[in-house]
C-alpha atoms as a PDB file:
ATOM      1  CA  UNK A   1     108.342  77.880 114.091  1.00  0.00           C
ATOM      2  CA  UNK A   2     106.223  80.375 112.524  1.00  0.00           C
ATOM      3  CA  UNK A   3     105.861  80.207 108.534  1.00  0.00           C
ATOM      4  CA  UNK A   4     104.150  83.289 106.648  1.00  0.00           C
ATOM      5  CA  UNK A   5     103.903  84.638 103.195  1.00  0.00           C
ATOM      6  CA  UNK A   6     102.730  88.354 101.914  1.00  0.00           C
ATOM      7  CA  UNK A   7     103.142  90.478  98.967  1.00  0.00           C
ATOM      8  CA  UNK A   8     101.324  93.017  96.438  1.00  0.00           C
ATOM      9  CA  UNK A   9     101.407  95.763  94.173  1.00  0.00           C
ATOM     10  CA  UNK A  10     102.806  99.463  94.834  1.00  0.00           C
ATOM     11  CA  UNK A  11     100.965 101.173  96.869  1.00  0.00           C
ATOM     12  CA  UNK A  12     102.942 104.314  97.017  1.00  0.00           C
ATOM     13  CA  UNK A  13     105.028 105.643  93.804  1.00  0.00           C
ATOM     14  CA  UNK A  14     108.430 105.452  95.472  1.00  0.00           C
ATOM     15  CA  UNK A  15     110.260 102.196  94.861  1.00  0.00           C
ATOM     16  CA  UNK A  16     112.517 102.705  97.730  1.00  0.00           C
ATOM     17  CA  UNK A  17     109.272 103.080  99.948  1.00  0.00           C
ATOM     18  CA  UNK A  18     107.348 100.265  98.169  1.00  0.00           C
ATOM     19  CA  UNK A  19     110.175  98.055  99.300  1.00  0.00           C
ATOM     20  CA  UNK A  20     110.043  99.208 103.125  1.00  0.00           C
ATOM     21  CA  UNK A  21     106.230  98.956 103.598  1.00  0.00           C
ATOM     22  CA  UNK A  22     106.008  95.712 101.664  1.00  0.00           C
ATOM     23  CA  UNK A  23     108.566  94.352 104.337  1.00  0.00           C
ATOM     24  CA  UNK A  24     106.850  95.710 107.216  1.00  0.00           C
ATOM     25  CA  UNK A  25     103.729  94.194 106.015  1.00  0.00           C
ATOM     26  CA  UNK A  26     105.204  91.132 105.625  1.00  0.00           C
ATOM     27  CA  UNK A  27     106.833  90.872 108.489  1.00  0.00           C
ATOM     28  CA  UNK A  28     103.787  91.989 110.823  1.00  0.00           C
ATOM     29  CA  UNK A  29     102.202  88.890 110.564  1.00  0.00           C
ATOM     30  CA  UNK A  30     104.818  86.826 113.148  1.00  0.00           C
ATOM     31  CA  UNK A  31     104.873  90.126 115.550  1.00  0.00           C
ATOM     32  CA  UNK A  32     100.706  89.842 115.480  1.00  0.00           C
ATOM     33  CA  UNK A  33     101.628  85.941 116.813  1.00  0.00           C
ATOM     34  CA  UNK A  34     104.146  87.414 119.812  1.00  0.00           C
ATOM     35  CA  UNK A  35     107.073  86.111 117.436  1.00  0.00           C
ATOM     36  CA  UNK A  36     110.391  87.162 116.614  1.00  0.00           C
ATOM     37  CA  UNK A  37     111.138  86.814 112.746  1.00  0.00           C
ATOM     38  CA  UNK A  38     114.285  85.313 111.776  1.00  0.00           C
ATOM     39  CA  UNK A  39     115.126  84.841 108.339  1.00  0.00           C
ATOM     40  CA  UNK A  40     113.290  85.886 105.159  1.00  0.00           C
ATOM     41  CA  UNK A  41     113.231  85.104 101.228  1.00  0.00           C
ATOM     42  CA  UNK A  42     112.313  87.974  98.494  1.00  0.00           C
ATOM     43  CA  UNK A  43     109.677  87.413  96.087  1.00  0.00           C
ATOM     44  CA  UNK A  44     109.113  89.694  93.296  1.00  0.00           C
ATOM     45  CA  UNK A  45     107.493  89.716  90.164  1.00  0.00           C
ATOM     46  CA  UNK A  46     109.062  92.363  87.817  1.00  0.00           C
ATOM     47  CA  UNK A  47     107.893  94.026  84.387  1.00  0.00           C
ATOM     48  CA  UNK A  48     111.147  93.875  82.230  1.00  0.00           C
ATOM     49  CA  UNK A  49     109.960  94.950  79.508  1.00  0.00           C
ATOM     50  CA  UNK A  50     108.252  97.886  81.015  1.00  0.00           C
ATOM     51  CA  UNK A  51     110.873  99.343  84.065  1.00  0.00           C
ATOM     52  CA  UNK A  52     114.267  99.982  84.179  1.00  0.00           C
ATOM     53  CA  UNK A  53     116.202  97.625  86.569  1.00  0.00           C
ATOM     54  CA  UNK A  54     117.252 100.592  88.632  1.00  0.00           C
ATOM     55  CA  UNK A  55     113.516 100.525  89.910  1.00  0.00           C
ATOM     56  CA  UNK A  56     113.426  96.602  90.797  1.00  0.00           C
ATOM     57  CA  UNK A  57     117.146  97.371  92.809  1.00  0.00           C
ATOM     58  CA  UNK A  58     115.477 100.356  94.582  1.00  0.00           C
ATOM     59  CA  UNK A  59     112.450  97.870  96.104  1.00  0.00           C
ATOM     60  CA  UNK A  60     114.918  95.639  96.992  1.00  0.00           C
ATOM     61  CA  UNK A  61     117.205  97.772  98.837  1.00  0.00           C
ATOM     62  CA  UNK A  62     113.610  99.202 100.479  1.00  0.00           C
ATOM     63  CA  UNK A  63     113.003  95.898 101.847  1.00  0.00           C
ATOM     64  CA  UNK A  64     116.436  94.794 102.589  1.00  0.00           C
ATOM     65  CA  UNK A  65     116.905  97.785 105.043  1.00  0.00           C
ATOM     66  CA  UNK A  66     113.496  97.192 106.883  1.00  0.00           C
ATOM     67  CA  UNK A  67     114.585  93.390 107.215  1.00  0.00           C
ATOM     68  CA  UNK A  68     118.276  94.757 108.755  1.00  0.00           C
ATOM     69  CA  UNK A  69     116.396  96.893 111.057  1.00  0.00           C
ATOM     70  CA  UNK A  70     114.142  93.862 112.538  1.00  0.00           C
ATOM     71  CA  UNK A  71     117.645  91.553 112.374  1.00  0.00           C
ATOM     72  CA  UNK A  72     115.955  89.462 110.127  1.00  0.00           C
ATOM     73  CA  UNK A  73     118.483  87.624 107.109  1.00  0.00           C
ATOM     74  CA  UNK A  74     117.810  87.528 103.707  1.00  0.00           C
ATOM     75  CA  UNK A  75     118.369  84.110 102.561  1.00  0.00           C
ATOM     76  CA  UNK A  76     117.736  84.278  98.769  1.00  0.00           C
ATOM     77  CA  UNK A  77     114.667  84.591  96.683  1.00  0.00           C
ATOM     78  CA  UNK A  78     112.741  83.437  93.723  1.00  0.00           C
ATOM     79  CA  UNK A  79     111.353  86.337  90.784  1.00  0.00           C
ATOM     80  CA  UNK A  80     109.389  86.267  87.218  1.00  0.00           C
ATOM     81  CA  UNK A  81     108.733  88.417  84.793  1.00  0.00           C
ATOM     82  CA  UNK A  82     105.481  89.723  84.726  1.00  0.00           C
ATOM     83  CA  UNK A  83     103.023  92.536  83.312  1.00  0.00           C
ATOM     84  CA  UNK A  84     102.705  94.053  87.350  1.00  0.00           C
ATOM     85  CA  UNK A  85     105.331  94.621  89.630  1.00  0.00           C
ATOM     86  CA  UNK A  86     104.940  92.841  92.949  1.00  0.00           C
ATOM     87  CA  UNK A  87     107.084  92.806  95.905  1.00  0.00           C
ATOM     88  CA  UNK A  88     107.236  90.652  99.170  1.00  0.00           C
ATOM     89  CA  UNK A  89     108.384  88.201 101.454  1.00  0.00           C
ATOM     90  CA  UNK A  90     108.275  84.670 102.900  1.00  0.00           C
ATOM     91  CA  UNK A  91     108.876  85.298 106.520  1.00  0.00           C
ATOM     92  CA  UNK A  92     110.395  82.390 109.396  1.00  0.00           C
ATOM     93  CA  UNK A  93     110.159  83.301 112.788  1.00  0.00           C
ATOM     94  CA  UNK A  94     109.825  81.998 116.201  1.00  0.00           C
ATOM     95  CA  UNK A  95     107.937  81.756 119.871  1.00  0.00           C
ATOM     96  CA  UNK A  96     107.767  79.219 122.503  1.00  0.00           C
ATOM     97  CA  UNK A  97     104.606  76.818 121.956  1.00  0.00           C
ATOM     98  CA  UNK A  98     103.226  78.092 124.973  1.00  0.00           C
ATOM     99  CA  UNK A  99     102.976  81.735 123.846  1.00  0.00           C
ATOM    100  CA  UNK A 100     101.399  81.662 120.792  1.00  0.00           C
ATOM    101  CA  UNK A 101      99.093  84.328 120.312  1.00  0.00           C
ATOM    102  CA  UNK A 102      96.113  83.906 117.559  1.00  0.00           C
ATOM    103  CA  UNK A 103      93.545  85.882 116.824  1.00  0.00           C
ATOM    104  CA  UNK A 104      90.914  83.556 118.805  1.00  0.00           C
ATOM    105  CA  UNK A 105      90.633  83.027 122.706  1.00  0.00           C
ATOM    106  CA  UNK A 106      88.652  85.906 123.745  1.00  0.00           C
ATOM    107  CA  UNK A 107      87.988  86.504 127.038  1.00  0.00           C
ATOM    108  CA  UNK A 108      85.225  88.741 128.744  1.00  0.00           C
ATOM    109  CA  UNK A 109      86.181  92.109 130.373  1.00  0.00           C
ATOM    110  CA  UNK A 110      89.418  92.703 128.070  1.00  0.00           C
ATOM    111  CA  UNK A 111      90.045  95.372 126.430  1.00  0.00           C
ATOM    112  CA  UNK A 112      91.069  95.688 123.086  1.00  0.00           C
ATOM    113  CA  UNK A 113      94.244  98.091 122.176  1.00  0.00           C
ATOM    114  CA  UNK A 114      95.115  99.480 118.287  1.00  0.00           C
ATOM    115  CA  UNK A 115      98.321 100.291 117.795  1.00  0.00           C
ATOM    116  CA  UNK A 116      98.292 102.814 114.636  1.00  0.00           C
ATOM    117  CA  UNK A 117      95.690 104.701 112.955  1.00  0.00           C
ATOM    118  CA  UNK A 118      93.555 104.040 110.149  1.00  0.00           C
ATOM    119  CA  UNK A 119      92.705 105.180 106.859  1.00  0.00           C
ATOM    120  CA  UNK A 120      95.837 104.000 104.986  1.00  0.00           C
ATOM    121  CA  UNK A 121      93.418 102.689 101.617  1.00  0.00           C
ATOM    122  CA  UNK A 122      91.001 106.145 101.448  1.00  0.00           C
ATOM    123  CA  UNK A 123      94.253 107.747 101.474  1.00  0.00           C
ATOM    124  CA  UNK A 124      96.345 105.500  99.143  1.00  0.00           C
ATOM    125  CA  UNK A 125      93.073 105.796  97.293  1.00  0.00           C
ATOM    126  CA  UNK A 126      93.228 109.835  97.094  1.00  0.00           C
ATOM    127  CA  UNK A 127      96.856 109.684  96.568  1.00  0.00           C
ATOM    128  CA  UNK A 128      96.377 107.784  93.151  1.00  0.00           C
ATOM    129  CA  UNK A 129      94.379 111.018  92.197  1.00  0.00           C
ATOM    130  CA  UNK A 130      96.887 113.539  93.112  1.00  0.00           C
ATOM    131  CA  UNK A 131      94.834 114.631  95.999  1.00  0.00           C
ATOM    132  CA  UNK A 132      97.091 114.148  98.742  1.00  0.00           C
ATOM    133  CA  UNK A 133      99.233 116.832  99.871  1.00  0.00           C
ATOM    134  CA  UNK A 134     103.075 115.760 100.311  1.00  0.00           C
ATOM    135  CA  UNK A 135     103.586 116.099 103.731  1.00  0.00           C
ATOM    136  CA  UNK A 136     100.070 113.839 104.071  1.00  0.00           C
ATOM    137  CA  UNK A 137     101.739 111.335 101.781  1.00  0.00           C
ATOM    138  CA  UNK A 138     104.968 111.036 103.798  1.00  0.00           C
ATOM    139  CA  UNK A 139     103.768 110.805 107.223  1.00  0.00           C
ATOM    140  CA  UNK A 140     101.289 107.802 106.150  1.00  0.00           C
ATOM    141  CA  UNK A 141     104.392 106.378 104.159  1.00  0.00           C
ATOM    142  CA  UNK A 142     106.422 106.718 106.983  1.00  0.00           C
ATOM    143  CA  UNK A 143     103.630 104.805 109.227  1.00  0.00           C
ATOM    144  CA  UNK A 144     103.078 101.906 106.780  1.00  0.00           C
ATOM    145  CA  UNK A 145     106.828 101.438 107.466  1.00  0.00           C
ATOM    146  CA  UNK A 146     106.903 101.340 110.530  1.00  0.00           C
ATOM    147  CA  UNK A 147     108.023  97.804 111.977  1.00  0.00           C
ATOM    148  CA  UNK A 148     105.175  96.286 114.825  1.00  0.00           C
ATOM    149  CA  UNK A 149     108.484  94.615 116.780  1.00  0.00           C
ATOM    150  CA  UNK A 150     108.189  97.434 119.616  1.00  0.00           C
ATOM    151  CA  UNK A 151     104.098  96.501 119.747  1.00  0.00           C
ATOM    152  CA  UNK A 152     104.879  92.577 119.886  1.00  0.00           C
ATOM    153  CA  UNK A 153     107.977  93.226 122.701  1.00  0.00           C
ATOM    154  CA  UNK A 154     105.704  95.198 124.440  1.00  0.00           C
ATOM    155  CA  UNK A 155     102.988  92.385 125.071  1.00  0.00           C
ATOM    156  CA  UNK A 156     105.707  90.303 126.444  1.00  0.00           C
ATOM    157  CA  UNK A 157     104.989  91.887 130.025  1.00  0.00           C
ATOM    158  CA  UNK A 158     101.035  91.574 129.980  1.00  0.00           C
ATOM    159  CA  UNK A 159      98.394  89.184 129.998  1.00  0.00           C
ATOM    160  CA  UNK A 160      97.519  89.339 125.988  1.00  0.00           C
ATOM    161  CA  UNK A 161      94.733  86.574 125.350  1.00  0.00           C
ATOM    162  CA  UNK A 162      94.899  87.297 121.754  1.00  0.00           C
ATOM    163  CA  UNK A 163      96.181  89.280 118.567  1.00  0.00           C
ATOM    164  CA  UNK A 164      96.136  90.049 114.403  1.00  0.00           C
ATOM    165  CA  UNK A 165      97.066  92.916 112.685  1.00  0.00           C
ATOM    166  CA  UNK A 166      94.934  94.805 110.764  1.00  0.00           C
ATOM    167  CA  UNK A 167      95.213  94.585 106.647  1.00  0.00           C
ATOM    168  CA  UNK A 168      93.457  94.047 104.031  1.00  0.00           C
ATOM    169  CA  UNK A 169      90.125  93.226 106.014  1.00  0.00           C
ATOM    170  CA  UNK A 170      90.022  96.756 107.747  1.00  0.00           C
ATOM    171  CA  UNK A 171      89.321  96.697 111.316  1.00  0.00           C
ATOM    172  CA  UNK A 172      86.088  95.453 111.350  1.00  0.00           C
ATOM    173  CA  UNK A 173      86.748  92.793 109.052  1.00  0.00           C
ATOM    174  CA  UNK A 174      89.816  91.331 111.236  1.00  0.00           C
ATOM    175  CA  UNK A 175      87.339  92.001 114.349  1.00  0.00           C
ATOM    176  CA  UNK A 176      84.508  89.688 112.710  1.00  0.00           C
ATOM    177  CA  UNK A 177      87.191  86.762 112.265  1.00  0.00           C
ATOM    178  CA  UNK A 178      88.222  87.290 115.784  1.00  0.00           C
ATOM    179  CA  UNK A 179      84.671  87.613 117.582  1.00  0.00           C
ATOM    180  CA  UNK A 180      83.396  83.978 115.013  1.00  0.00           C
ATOM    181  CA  UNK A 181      83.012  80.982 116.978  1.00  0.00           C
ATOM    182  CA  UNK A 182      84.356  82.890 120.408  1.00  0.00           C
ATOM    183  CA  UNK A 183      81.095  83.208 122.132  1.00  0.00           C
ATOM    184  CA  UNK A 184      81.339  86.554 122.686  1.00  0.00           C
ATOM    185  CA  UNK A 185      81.131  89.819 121.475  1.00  0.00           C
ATOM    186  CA  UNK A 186      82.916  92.813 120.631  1.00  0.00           C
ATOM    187  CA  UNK A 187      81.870  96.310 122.032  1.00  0.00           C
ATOM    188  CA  UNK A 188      83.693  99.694 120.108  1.00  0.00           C
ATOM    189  CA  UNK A 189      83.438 102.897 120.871  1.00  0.00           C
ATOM    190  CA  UNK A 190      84.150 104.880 117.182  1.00  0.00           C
ATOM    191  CA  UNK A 191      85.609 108.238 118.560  1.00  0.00           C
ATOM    192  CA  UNK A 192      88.054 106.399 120.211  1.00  0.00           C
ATOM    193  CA  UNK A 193      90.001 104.298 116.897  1.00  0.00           C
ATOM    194  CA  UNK A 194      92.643 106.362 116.276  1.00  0.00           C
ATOM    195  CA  UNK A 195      91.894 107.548 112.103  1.00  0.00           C
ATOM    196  CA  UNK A 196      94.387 109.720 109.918  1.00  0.00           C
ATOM    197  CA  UNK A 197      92.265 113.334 110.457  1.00  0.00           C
ATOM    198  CA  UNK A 198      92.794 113.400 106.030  1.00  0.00           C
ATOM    199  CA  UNK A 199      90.470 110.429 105.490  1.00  0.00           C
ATOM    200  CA  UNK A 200      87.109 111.897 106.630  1.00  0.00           C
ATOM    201  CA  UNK A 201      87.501 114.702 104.331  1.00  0.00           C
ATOM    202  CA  UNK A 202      88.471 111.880 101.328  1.00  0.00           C
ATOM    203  CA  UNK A 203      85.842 109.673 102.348  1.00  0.00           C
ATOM    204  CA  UNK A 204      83.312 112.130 102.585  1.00  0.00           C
ATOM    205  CA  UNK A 205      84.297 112.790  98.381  1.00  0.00           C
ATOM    206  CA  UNK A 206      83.904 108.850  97.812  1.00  0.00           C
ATOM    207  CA  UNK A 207      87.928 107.920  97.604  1.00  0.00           C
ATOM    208  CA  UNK A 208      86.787 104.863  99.206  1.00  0.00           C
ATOM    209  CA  UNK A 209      88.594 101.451  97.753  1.00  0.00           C
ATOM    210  CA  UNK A 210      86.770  99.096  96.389  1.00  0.00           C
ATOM    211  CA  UNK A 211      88.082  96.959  98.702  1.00  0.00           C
ATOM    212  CA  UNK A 212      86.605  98.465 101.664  1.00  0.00           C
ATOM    213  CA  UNK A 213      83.101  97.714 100.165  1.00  0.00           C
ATOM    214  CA  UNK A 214      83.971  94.033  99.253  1.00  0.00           C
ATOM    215  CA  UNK A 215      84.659  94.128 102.625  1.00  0.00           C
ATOM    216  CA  UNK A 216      81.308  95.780 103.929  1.00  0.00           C
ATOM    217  CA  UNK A 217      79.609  93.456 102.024  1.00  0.00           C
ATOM    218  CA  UNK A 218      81.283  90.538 103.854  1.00  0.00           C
ATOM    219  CA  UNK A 219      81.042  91.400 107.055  1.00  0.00           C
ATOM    220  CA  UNK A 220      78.578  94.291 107.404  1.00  0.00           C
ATOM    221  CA  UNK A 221      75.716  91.191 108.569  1.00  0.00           C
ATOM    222  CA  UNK A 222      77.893  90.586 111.800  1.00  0.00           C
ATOM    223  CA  UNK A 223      77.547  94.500 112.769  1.00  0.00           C
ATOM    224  CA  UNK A 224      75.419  96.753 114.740  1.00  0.00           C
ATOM    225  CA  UNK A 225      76.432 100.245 114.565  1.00  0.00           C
ATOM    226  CA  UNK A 226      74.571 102.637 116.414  1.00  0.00           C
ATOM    227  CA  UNK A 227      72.343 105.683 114.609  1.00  0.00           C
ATOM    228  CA  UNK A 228      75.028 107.936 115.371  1.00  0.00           C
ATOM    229  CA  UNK A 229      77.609 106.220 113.141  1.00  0.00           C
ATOM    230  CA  UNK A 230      77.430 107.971 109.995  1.00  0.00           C
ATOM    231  CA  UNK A 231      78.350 106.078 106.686  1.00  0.00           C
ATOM    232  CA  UNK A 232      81.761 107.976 106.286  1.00  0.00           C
ATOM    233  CA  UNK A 233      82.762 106.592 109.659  1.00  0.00           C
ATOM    234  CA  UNK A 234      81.827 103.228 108.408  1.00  0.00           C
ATOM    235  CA  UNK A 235      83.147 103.563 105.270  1.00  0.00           C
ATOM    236  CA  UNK A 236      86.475 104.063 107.143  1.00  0.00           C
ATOM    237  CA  UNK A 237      85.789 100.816 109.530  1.00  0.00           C
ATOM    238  CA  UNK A 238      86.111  98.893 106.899  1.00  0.00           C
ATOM    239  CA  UNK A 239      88.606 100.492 105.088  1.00  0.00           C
ATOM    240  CA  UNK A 240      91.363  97.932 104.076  1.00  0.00           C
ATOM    241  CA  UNK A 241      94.823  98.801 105.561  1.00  0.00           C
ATOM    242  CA  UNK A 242      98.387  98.430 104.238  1.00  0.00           C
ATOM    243  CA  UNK A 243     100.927  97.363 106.627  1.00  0.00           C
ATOM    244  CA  UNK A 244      98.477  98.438 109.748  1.00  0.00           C
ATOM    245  CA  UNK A 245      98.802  98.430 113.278  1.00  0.00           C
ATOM    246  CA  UNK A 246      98.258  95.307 116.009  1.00  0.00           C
ATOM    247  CA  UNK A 247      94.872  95.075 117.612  1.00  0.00           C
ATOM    248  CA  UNK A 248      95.863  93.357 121.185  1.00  0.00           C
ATOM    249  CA  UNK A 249      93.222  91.781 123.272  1.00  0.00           C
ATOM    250  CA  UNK A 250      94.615  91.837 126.783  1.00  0.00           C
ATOM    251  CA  UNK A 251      92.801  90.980 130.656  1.00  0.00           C
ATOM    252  CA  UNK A 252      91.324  94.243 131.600  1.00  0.00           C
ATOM    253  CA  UNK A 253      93.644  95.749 134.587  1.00  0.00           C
ATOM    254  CA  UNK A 254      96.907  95.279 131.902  1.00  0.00           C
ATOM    255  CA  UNK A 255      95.229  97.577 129.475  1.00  0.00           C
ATOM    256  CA  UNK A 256      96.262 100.757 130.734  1.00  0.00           C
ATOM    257  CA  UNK A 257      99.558 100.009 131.496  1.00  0.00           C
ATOM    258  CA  UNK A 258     100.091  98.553 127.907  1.00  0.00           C
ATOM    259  CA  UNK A 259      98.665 101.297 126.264  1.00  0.00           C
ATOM    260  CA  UNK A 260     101.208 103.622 128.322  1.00  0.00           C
ATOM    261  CA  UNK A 261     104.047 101.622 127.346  1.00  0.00           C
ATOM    262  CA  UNK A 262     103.228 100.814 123.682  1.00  0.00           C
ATOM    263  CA  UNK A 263     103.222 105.160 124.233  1.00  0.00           C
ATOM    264  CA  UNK A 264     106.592 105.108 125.676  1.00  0.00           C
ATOM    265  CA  UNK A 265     108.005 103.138 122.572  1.00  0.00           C
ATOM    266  CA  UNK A 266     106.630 105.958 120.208  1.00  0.00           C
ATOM    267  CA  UNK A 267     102.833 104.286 119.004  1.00  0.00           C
ATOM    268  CA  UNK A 268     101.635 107.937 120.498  1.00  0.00           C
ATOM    269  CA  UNK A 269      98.429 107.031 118.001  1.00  0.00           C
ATOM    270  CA  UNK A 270      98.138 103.541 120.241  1.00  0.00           C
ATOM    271  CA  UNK A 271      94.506 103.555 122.221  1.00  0.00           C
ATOM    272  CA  UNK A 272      92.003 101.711 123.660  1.00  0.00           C
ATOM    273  CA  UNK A 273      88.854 101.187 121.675  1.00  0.00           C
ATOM    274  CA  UNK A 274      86.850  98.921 122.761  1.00  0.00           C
ATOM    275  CA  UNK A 275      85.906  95.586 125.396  1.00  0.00           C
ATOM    276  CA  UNK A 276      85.039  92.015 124.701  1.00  0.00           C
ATOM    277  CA  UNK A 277      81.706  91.571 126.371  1.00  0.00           C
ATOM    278  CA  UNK A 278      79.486  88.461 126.950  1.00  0.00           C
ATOM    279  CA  UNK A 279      76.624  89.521 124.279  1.00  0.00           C
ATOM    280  CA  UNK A 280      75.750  89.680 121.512  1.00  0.00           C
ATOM    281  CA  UNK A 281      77.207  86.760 121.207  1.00  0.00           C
ATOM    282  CA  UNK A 282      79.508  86.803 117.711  1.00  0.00           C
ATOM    283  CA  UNK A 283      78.506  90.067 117.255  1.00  0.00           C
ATOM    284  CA  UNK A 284      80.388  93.708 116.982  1.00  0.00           C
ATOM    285  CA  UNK A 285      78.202  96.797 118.515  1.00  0.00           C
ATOM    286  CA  UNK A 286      80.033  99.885 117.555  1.00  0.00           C
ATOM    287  CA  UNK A 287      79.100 102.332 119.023  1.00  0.00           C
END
């Protein structure tokens, strides 16, 4: 049995679509273990005194349609009142014992395989400044959405050593917790991470989260990036994502055939970006 809890405040206006990408988000965290969520409680914290209840019915319809469309059942629930609105779930799913994938058991020669793009919190960032155009804000709405079943049913097939997803850490922050304690290291090559094209240009103007640089902070000691890396790029690294893809470390002569069926299933952004490698040892080289 796998047991898991998520949930935070809108990140897009829509209440509909706050509902659906707090789900997903939710949710991710049994695909990321190569589980199959079952069942599912809401939890919301609503501001009465400060929303209609037509807004609280459209999250909840938001999330109860993403949970329909990964067959998992809502059970029931628990909400308050409070000053912030905040959506989410507590998630039950389940895998065999033997299959359990966590974010540790690194192995030299793999490759490592992201399955969306980043920039979700430069551009969630812009958005809350009316930067964004529409179409922008739709097609990242539409990938925070997005379910990672087909990711975790594809992994099924290959030799996966281990997985996470990648939140509110960014990548490199998830990387760091996978590389500690693994004695190894983590090699990535930067042009290949698949990035939403918008966020350079909304980096470049500063619409970087705060939480990406709570995150540099944290982490940044554990990195090497090469001279050619400029700042934007690792601005963007570390850039913490809503609802993002799986990174899947799998043996080396399964990575291309993952990546072309994770393709098949319609992650078209899915690629490989980088190896584990025997040193630096607990270190990430990007490169």
């Amino acid at each position: 049995m796998i047991q898991t809890v998520d949930f935070f405040t809108p990140i897009v206006d829509d209440p509909y679509w706050f509902g659906q990408i707090a789900a997903a988000n939710a949710l991710s965290d049994v695909y990321a273990m190569g589980g199959v969520p079952k069942t599912a409680m809401n939890l919301v914290a609503f501001p009465l005194k400060q929303m209609g209840i037509d807004i609280l019915r459209k999250v909840l319809q938001g999330g109860l349609d993403k949970m329909r469309e990964a067959d998992v059942a809502l059970l029931g629930g628990h909400s308050i009142e409070d000053n912030e609105l905040k959506y989410g779930l507590s998630v039950t799913g389940f895998i065999h014992p033997d299959r359990i994938l966590t974010k540790k058991n690194l192995k030299p020669g793999d490759r490592l395989i992201l399955t969306k793009p980043l920039g979700t919190g430069i551009i969630n960032t812009a958005i809350k400044r009316d930067h964004v155009p529409d179409d922008v804000v739709e097609k990242v709405t539409l990938m925070m959405a997005k379910l990672n079943r087909d990711a975790a049913l594809a992994m099924e097939k290959y030799r996966v050593h281990a997985c996470t997803d990648i939140t509110g850490f960014g990548l490199l922050g998830h990387l760091a917790e996978m590389v500690l304690d693994s004695h190894c290291g983590i090699r990535i090559t930067a042009e290949a991470v698949p990035v939403f094209p918008e966020t350079f240009g909304f980096a470049e103007k500063g619409l970087v989260p705060g939480g990406g640089r709570r995150n540099r902070d944290f982490r940044q000691h554990l990195v090497d990036f090469s001279p050619t890396i400029s700042s934007v790029y690792q601005d963007i690294l570390f850039d913490p994502q809503t609802s993002g893809g799986l990174m899947i470390c799998v043996e080396q002569a399964d990575a291309a055939p993952l990546l072309a069926d994770l393709r098949k299933k319609g992650m078209v952004e899915a690629e490989i970006v980088g190896e584990i490698v025997l040193e630096p040892v607990h270190r990430i080289t990007v490169r």
